[in-house]
C-alpha atoms as a PDB file:
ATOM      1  CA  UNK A   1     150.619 112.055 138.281  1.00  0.00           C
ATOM      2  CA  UNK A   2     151.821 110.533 135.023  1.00  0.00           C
ATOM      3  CA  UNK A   3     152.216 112.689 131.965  1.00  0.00           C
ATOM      4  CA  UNK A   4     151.486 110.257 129.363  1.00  0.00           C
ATOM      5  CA  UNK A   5     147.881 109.839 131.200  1.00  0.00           C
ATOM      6  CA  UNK A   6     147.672 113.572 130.038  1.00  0.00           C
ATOM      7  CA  UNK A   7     149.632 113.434 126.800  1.00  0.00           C
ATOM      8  CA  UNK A   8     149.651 110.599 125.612  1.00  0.00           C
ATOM      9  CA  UNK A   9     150.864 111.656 121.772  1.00  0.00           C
ATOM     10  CA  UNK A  10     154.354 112.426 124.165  1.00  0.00           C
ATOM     11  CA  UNK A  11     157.049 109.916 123.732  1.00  0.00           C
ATOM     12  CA  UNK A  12     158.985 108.221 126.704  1.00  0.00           C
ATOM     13  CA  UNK A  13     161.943 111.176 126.373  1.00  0.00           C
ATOM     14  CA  UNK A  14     160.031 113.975 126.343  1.00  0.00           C
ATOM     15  CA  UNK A  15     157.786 112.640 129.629  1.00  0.00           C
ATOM     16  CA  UNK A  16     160.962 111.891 131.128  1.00  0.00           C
ATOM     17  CA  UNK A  17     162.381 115.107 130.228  1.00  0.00           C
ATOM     18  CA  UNK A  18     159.800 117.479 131.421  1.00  0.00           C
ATOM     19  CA  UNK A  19     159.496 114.943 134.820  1.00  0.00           C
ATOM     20  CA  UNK A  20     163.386 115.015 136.004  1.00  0.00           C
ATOM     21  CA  UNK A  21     165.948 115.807 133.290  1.00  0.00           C
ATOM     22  CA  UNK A  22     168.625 114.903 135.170  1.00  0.00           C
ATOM     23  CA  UNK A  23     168.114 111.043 134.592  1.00  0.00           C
ATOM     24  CA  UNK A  24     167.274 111.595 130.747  1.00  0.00           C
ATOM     25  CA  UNK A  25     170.512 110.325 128.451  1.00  0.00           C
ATOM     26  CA  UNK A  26     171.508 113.478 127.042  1.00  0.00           C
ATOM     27  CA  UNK A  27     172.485 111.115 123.797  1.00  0.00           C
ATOM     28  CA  UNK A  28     169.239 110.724 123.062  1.00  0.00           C
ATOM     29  CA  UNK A  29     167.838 114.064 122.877  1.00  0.00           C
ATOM     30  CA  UNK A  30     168.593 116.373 119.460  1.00  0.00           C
ATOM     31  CA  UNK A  31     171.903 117.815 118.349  1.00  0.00           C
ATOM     32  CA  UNK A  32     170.436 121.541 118.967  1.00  0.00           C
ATOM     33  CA  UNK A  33     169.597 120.482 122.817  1.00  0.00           C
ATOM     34  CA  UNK A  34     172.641 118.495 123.755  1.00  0.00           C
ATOM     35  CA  UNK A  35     174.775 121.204 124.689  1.00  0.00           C
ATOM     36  CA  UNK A  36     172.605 123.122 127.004  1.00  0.00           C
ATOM     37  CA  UNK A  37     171.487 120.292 128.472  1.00  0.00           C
ATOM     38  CA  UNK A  38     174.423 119.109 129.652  1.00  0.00           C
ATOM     39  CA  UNK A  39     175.140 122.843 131.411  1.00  0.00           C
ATOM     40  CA  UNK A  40     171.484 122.166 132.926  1.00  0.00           C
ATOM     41  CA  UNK A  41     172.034 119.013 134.275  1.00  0.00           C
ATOM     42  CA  UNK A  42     175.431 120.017 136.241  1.00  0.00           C
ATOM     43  CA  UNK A  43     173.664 123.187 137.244  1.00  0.00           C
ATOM     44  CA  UNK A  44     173.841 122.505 141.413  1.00  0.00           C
ATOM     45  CA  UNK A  45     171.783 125.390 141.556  1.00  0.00           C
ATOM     46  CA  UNK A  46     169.250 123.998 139.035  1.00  0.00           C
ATOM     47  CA  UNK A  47     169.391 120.591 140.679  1.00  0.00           C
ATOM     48  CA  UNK A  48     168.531 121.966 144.111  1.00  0.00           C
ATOM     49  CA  UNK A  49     165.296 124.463 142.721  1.00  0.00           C
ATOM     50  CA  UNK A  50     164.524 121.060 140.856  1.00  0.00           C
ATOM     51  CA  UNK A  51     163.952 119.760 144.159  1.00  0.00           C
ATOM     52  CA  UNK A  52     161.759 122.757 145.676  1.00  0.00           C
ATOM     53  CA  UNK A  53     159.891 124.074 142.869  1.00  0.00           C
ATOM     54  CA  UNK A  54     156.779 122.204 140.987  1.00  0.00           C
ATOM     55  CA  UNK A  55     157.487 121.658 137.540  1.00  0.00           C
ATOM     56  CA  UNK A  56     155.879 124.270 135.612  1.00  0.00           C
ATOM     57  CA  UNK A  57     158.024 127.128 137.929  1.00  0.00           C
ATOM     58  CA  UNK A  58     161.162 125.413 137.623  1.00  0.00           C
ATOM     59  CA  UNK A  59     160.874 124.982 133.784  1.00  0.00           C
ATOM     60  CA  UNK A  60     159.251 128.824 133.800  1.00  0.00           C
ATOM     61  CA  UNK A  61     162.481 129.945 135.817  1.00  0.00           C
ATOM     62  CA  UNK A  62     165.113 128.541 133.631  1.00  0.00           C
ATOM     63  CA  UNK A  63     163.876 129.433 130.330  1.00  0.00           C
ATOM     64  CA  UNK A  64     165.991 132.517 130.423  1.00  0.00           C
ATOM     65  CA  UNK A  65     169.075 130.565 131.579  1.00  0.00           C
ATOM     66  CA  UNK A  66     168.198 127.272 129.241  1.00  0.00           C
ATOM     67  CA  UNK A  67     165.970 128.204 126.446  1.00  0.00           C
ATOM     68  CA  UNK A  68     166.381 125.797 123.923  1.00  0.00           C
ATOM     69  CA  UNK A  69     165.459 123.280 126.671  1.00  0.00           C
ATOM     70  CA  UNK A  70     162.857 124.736 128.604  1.00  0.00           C
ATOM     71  CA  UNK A  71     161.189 126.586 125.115  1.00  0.00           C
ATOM     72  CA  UNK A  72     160.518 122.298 124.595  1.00  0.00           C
ATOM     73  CA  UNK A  73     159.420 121.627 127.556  1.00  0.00           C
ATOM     74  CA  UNK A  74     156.991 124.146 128.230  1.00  0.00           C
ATOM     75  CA  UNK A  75     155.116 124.367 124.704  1.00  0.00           C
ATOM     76  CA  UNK A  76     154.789 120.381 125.995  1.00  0.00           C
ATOM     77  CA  UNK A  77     153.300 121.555 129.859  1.00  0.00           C
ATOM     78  CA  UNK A  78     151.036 124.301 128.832  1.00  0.00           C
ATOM     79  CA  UNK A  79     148.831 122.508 126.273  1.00  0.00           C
ATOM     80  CA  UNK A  80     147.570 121.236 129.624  1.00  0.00           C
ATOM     81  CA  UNK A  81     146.530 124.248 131.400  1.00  0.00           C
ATOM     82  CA  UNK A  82     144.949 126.514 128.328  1.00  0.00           C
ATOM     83  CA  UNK A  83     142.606 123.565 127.804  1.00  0.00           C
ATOM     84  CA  UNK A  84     141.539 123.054 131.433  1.00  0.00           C
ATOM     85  CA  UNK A  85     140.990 127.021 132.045  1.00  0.00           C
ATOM     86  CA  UNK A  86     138.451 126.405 128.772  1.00  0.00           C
ATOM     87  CA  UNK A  87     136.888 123.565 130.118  1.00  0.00           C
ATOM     88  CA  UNK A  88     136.042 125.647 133.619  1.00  0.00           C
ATOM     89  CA  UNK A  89     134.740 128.426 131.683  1.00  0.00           C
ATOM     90  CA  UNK A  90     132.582 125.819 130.111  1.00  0.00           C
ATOM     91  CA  UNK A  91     131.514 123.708 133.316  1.00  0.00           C
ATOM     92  CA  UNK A  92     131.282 127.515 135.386  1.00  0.00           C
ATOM     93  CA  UNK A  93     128.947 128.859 132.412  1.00  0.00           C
ATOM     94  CA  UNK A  94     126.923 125.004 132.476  1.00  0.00           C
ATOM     95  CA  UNK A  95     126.292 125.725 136.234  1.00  0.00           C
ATOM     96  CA  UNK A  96     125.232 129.393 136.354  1.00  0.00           C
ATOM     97  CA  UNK A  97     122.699 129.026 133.147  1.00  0.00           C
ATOM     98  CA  UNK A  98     120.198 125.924 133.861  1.00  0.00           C
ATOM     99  CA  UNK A  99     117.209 125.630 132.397  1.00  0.00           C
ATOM    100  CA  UNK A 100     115.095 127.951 135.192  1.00  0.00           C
ATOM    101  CA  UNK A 101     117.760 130.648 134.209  1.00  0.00           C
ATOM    102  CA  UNK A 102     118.255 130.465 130.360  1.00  0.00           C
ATOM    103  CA  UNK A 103     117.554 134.458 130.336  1.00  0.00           C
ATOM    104  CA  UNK A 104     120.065 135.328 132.852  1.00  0.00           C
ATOM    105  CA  UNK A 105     122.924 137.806 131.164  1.00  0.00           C
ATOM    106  CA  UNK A 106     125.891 135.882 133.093  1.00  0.00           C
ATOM    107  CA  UNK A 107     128.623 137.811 131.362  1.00  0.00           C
ATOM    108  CA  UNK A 108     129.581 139.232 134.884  1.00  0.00           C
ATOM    109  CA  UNK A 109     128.755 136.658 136.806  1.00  0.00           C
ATOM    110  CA  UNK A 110     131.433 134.625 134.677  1.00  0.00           C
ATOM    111  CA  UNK A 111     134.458 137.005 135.276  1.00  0.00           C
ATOM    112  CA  UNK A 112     133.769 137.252 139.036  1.00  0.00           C
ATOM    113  CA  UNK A 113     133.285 133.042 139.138  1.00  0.00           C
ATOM    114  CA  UNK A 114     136.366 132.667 136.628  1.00  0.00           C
ATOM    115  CA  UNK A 115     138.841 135.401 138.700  1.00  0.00           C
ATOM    116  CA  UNK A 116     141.562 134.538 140.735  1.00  0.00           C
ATOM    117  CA  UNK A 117     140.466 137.380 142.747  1.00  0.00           C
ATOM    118  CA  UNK A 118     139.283 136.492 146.361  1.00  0.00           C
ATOM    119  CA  UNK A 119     135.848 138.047 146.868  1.00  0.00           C
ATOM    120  CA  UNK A 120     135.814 140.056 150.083  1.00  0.00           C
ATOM    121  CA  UNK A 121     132.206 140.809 150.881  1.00  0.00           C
ATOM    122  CA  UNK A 122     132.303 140.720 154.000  1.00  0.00           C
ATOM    123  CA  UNK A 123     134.390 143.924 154.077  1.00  0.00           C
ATOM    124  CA  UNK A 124     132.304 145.345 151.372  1.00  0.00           C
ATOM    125  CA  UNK A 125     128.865 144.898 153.966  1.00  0.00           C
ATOM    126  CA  UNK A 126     131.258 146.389 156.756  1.00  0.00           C
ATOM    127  CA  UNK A 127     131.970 149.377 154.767  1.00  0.00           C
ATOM    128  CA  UNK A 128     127.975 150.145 153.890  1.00  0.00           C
ATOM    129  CA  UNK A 129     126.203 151.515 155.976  1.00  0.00           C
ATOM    130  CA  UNK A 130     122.527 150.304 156.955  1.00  0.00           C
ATOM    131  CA  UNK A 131     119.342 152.501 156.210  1.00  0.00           C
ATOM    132  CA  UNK A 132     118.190 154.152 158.956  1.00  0.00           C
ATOM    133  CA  UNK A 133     114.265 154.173 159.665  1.00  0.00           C
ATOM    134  CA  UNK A 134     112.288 157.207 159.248  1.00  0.00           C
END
């Protein structure tokens, strides 16, 4: 997936950096960066999590280690994210409240839809227990 398709106000460095910053030109980044960058990019350790991890939990991972860096990178990655979790509140909300259910209250509805919670009703039905007849 291409960053700039995303980001497109994000010049060739920066979608280069946040991609794989070990072929970036560390001459061509900011006085303030230079330094740790070079100690990230001869990190073995970082080089082989580089490999393993997806971007946003390598870049999450070495902010501790490489904070000038990573601090860059990230306020770059999560404008992503925050946006899309809007626009699937949005689209969630859109489906729940069409016209033949304007009056619905969906306030509930939307933090069980929105959750990263798995529902587990079937456990739920297992644990109730079914009215006897009289």
């Amino acid at each position: 997936m291409e960053l700039q398709s995303y980001f497109p106000e994000l010049s060739e460095l920066e979608s280069k950096l946040i991609r794989n910053p070990f072929i970036v030109n560390v001459h061509l980044l900011p006085d303030n960066m230079q330094e740790e960058f070079l100690e990230l990019v001869n990190d073995s350790v970082a080089k082989g999590a580089f490999e393993t991890l997806t971007l946003t939990k390598f870049w999450s991972q070495k902010s501790e280690t490489y904070p000038v860096v990573s601090d860059d990178v990230l306020n770059s990655l999560l404008m992503f994210p925050s946006t899309y979790l809007c626009e699937q509140g949005f689209s969630t909300l859109l489906n729940m409240k069409t016209k033949h259910r304007s009056w619905l209250n969906v306030e509930h509805d939307l933090c069980v839809c929105l959750s990263n919670t798995a529902l587990r009703i079937e456990k739920l039905v297992c644990n109730k227990q079914a009215q006897l007849s009289h």
